[in-house]
PDB file of N, CA and C in Angstrom:
ATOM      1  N   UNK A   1      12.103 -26.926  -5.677  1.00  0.00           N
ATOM      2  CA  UNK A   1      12.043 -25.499  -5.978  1.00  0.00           C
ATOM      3  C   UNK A   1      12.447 -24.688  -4.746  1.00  0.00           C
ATOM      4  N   UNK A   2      13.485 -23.651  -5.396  1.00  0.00           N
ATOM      5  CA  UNK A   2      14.053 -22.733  -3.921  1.00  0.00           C
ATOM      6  C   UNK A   2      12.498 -22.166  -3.511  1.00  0.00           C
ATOM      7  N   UNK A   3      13.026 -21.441  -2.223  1.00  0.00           N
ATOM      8  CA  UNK A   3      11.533 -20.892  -1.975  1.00  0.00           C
ATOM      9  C   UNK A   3      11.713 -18.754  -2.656  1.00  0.00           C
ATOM     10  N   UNK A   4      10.639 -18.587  -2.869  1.00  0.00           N
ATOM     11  CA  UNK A   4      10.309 -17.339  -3.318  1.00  0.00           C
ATOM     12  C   UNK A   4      10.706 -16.018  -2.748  1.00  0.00           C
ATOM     13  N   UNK A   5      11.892 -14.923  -2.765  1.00  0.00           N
ATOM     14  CA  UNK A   5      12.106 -13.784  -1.654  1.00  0.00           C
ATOM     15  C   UNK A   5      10.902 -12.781  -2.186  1.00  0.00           C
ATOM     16  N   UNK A   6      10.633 -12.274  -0.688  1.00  0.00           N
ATOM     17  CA  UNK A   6       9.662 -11.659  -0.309  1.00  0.00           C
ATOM     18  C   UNK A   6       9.851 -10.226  -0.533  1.00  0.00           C
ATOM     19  N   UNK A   7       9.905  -8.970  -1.689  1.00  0.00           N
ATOM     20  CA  UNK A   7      10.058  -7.837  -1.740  1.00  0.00           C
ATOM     21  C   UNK A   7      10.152  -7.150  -0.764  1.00  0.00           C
ATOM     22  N   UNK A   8      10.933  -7.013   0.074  1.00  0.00           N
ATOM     23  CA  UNK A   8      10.928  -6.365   1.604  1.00  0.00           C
ATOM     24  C   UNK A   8      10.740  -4.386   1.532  1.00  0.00           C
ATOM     25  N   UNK A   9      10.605  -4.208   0.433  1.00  0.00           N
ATOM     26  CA  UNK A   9      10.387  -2.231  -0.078  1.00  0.00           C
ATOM     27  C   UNK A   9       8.671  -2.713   0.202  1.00  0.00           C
ATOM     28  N   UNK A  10       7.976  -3.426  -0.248  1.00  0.00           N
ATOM     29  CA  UNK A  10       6.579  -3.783  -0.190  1.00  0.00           C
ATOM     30  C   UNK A  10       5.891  -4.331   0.619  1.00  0.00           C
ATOM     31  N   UNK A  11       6.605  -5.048   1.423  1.00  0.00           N
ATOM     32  CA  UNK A  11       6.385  -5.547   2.178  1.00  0.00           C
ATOM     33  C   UNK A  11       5.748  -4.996   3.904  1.00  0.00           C
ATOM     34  N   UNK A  12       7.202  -4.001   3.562  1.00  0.00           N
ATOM     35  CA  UNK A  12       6.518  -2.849   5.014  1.00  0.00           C
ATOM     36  C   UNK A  12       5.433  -1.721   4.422  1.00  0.00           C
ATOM     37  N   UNK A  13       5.264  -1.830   2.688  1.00  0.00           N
ATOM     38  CA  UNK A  13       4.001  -0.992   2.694  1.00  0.00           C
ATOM     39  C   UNK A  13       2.824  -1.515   2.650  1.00  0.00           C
ATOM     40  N   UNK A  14       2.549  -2.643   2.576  1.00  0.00           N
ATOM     41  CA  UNK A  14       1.570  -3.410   2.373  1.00  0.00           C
ATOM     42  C   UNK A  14       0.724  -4.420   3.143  1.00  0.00           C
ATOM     43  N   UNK A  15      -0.475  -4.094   3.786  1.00  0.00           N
ATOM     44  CA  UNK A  15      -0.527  -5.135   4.516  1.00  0.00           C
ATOM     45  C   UNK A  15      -2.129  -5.766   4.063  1.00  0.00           C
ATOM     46  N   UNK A  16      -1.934  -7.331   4.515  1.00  0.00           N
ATOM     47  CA  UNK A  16      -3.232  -7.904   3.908  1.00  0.00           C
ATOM     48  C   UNK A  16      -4.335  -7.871   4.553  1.00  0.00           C
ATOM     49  N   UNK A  17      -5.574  -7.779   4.051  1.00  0.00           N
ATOM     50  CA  UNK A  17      -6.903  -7.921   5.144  1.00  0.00           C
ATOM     51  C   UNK A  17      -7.287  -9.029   5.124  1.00  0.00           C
ATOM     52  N   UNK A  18      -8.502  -9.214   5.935  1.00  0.00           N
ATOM     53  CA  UNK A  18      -9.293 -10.349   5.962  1.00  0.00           C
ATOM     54  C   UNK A  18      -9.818 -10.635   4.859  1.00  0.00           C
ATOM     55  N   UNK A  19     -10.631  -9.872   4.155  1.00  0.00           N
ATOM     56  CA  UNK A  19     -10.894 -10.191   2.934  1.00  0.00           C
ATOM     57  C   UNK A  19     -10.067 -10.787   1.305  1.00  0.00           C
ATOM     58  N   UNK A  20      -8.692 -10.564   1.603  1.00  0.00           N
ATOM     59  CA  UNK A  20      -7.922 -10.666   0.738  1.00  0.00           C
ATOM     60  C   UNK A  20      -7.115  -9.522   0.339  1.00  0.00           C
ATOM     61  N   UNK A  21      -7.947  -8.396   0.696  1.00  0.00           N
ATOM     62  CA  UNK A  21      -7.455  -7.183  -0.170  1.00  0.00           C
ATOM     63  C   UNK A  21      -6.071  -6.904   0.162  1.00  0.00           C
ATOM     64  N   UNK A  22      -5.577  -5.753  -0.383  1.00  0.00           N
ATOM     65  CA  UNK A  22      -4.482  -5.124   0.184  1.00  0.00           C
ATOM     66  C   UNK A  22      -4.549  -3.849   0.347  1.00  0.00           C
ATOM     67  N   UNK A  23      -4.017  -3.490   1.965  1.00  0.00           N
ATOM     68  CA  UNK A  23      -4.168  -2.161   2.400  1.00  0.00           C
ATOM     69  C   UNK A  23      -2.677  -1.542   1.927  1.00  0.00           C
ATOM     70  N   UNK A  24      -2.881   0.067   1.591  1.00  0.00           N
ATOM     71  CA  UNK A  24      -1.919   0.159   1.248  1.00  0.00           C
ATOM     72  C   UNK A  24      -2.238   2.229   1.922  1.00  0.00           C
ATOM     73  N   UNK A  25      -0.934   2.619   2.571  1.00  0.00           N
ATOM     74  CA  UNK A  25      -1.049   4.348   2.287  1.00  0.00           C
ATOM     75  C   UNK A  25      -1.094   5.198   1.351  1.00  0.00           C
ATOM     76  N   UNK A  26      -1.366   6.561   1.544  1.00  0.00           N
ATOM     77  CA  UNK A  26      -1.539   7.030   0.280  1.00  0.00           C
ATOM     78  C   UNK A  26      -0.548   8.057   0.062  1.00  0.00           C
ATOM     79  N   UNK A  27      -0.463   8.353  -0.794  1.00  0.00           N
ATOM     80  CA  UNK A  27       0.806   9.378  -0.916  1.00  0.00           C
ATOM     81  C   UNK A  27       0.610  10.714  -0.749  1.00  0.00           C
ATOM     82  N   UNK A  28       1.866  11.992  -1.226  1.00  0.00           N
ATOM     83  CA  UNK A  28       1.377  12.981  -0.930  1.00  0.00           C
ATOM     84  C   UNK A  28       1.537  13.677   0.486  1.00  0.00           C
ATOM     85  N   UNK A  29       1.793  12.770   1.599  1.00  0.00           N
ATOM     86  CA  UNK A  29       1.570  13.350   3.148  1.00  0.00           C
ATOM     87  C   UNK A  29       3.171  13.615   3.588  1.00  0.00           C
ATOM     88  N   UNK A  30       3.893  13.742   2.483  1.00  0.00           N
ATOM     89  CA  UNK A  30       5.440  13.857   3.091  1.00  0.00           C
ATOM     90  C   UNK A  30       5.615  15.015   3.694  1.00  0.00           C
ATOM     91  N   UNK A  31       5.908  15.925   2.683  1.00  0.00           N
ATOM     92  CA  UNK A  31       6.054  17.396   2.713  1.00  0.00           C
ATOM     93  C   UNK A  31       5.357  18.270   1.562  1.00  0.00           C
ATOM     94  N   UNK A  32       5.760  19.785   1.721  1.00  0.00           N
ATOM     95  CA  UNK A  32       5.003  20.598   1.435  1.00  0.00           C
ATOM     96  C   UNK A  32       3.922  20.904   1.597  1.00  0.00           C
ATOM     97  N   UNK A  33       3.614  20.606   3.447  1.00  0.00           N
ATOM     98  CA  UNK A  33       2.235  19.919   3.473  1.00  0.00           C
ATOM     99  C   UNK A  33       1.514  21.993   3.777  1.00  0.00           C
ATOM    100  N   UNK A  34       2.528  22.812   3.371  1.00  0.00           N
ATOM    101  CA  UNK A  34       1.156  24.082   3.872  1.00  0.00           C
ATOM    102  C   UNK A  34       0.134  24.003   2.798  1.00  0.00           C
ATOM    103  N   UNK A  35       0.516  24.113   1.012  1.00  0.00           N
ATOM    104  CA  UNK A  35      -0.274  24.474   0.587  1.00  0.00           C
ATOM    105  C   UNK A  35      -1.177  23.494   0.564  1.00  0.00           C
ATOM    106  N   UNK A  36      -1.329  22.254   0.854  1.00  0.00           N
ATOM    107  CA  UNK A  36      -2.594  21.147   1.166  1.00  0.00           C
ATOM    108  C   UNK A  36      -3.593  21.781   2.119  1.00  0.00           C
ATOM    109  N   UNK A  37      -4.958  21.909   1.696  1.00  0.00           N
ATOM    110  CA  UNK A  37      -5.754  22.308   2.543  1.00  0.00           C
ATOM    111  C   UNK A  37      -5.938  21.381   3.731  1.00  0.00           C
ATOM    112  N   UNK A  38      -6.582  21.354   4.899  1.00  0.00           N
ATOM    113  CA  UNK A  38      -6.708  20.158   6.255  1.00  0.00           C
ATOM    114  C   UNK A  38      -7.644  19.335   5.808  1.00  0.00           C
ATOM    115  N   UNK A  39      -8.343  20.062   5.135  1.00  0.00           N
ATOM    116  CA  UNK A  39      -9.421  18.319   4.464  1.00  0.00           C
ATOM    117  C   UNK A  39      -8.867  17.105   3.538  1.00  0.00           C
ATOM    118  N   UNK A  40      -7.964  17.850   2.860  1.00  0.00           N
ATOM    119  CA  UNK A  40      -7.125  16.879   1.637  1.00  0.00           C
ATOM    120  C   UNK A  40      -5.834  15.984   2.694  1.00  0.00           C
ATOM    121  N   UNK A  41      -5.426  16.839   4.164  1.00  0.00           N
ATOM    122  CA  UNK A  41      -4.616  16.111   4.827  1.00  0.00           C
ATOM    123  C   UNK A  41      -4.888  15.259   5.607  1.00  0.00           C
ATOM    124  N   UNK A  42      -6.222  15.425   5.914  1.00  0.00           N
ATOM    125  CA  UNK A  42      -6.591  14.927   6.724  1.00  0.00           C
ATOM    126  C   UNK A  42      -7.833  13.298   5.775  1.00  0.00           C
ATOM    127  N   UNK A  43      -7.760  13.614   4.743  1.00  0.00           N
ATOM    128  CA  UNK A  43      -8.190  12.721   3.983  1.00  0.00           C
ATOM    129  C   UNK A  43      -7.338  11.353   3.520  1.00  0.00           C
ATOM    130  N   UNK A  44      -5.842  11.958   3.441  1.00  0.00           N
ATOM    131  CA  UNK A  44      -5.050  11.087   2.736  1.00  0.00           C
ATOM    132  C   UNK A  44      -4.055  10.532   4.237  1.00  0.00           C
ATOM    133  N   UNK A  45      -4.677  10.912   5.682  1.00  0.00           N
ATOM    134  CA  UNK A  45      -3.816   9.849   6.715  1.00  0.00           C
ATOM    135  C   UNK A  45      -4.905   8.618   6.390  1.00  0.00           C
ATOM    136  N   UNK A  46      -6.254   8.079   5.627  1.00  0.00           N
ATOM    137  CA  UNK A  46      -6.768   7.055   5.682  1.00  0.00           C
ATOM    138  C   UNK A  46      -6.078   6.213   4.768  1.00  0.00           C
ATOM    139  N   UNK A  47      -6.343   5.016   5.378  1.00  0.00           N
ATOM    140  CA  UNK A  47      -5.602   3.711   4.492  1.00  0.00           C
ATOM    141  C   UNK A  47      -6.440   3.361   3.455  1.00  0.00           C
ATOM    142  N   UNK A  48      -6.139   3.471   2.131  1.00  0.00           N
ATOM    143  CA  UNK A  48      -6.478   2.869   1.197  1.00  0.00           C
ATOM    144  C   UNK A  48      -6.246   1.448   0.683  1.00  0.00           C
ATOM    145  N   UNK A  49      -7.188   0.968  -0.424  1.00  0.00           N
ATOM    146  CA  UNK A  49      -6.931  -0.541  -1.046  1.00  0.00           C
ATOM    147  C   UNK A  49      -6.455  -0.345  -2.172  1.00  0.00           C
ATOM    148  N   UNK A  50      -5.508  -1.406  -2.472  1.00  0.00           N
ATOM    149  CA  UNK A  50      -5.111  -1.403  -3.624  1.00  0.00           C
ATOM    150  C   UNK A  50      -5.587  -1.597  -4.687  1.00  0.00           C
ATOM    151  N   UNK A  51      -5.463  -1.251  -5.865  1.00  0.00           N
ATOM    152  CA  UNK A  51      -6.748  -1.337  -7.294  1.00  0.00           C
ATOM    153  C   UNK A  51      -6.400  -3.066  -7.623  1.00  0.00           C
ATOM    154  N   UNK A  52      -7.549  -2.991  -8.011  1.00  0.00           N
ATOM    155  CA  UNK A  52      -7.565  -4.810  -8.880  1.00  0.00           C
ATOM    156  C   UNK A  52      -6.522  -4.976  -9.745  1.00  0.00           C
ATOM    157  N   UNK A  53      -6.311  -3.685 -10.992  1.00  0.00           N
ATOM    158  CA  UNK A  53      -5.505  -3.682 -11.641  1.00  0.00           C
ATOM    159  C   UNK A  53      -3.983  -4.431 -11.413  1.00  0.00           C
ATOM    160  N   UNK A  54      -3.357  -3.910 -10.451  1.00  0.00           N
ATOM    161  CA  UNK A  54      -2.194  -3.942  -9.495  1.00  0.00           C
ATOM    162  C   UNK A  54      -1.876  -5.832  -9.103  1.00  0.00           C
ATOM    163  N   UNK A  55      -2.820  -6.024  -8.424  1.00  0.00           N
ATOM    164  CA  UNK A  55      -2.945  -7.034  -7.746  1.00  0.00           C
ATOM    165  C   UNK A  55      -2.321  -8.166  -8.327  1.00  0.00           C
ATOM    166  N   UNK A  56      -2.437  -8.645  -9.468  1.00  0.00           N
ATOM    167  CA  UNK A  56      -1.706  -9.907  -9.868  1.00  0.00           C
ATOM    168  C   UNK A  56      -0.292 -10.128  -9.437  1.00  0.00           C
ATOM    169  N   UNK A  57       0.363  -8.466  -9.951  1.00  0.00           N
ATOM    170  CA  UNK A  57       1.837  -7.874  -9.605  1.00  0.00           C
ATOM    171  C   UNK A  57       1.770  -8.076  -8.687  1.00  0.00           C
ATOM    172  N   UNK A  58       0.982  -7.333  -7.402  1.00  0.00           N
ATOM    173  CA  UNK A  58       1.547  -7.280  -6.222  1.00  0.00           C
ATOM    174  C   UNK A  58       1.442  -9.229  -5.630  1.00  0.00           C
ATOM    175  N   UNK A  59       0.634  -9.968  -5.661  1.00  0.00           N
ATOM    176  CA  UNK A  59       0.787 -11.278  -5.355  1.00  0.00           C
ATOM    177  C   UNK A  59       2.399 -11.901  -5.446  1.00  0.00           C
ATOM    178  N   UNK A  60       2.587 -11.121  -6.704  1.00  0.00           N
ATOM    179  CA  UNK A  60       4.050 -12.016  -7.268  1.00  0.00           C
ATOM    180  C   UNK A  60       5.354 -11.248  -5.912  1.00  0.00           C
ATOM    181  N   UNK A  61       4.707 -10.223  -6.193  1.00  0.00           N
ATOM    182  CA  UNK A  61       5.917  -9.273  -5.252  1.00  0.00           C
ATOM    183  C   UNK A  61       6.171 -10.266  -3.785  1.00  0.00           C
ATOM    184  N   UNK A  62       4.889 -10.263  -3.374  1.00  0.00           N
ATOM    185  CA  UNK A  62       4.597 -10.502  -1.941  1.00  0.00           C
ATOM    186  C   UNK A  62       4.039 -11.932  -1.851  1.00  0.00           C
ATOM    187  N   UNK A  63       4.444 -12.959  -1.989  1.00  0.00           N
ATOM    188  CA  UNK A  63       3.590 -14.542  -2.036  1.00  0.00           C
ATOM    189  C   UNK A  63       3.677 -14.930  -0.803  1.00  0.00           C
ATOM    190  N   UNK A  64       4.185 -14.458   0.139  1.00  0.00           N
ATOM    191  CA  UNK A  64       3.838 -15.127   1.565  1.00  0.00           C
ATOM    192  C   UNK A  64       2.523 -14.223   2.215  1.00  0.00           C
ATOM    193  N   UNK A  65       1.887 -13.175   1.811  1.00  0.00           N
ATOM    194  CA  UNK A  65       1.142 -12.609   2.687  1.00  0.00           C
ATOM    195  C   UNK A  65      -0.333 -13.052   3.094  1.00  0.00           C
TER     196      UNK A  65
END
Protein backbone atom coordinates (compact mmCIF):
# COMPACT_ATOMS: atom_id res chain seq x y z
CA UNK A 1 0.00 0.00 0.00
CA UNK A 2 1.27 3.57 -1.24
CA UNK A 3 1.60 5.64 1.78
CA UNK A 4 -1.30 8.25 2.63
CA UNK A 5 -0.74 12.38 1.49
CA UNK A 6 -1.03 14.49 4.27
CA UNK A 7 -3.67 17.54 3.56
CA UNK A 8 -1.07 20.24 3.75
CA UNK A 9 -4.31 23.35 3.86
CA UNK A 10 -4.81 21.37 7.43
CA UNK A 11 -2.09 20.58 8.28
CA UNK A 12 -0.60 24.12 9.06
CA UNK A 13 -4.04 24.64 10.81
CA UNK A 14 -4.03 21.97 12.98
CA UNK A 15 -2.02 20.88 15.58
CA UNK A 16 -2.20 17.74 17.92
CA UNK A 17 -2.08 17.68 21.79
CA UNK A 18 -1.04 15.42 24.26
CA UNK A 19 -4.20 14.24 24.89
CA UNK A 20 -5.16 13.40 21.39
CA UNK A 21 -7.20 16.34 20.75
CA UNK A 22 -6.90 18.77 18.07
CA UNK A 23 -6.02 22.35 18.49
CA UNK A 24 -7.34 24.37 16.06
CA UNK A 25 -7.82 28.72 15.63
CA UNK A 26 -10.77 30.39 15.56
CA UNK A 27 -12.12 32.43 13.02
CA UNK A 28 -13.38 35.82 12.55
CA UNK A 29 -9.88 37.68 13.59
CA UNK A 30 -9.10 38.65 9.89
CA UNK A 31 -10.65 41.86 9.27
CA UNK A 32 -13.30 44.19 9.97
CA UNK A 33 -11.98 43.94 13.20
CA UNK A 34 -13.53 47.77 14.45
CA UNK A 35 -16.96 46.73 14.84
CA UNK A 36 -15.77 43.57 17.15
CA UNK A 37 -15.85 44.71 20.61
CA UNK A 38 -11.99 43.96 22.57
CA UNK A 39 -13.57 41.24 24.59
CA UNK A 40 -14.89 39.19 21.52
CA UNK A 41 -11.12 40.00 20.06
CA UNK A 42 -9.51 39.33 22.48
CA UNK A 43 -11.49 36.08 23.14
CA UNK A 44 -11.12 34.55 19.74
CA UNK A 45 -6.80 35.03 19.71
CA UNK A 46 -7.40 31.68 22.16
CA UNK A 47 -6.84 28.32 20.62
CA UNK A 48 -9.65 26.22 20.46
CA UNK A 49 -10.42 22.20 20.14
CA UNK A 50 -11.87 20.71 17.62
CA UNK A 51 -15.57 19.21 18.09
CA UNK A 52 -15.83 15.32 18.32
CA UNK A 53 -18.16 15.63 15.56
CA UNK A 54 -15.29 16.62 13.03
CA UNK A 55 -12.74 14.31 14.20
CA UNK A 56 -13.16 11.06 12.32
CA UNK A 57 -12.78 13.51 9.06
CA UNK A 58 -10.10 15.26 10.36
CA UNK A 59 -7.98 11.79 11.25
CA UNK A 60 -8.52 10.85 7.55
CA UNK A 61 -7.31 14.37 6.43
CA UNK A 62 -4.26 14.27 8.65
CA UNK A 63 -3.04 10.38 9.49
CA UNK A 64 0.43 11.19 10.31
CA UNK A 65 -0.28 13.56 13.27
Amino acid sequence: MPKIKTKRAAAKRFKMTGNGELKRSKAFKSHILTKKTTKRKRNLRKAAMTDETNLKNMKKILPYL
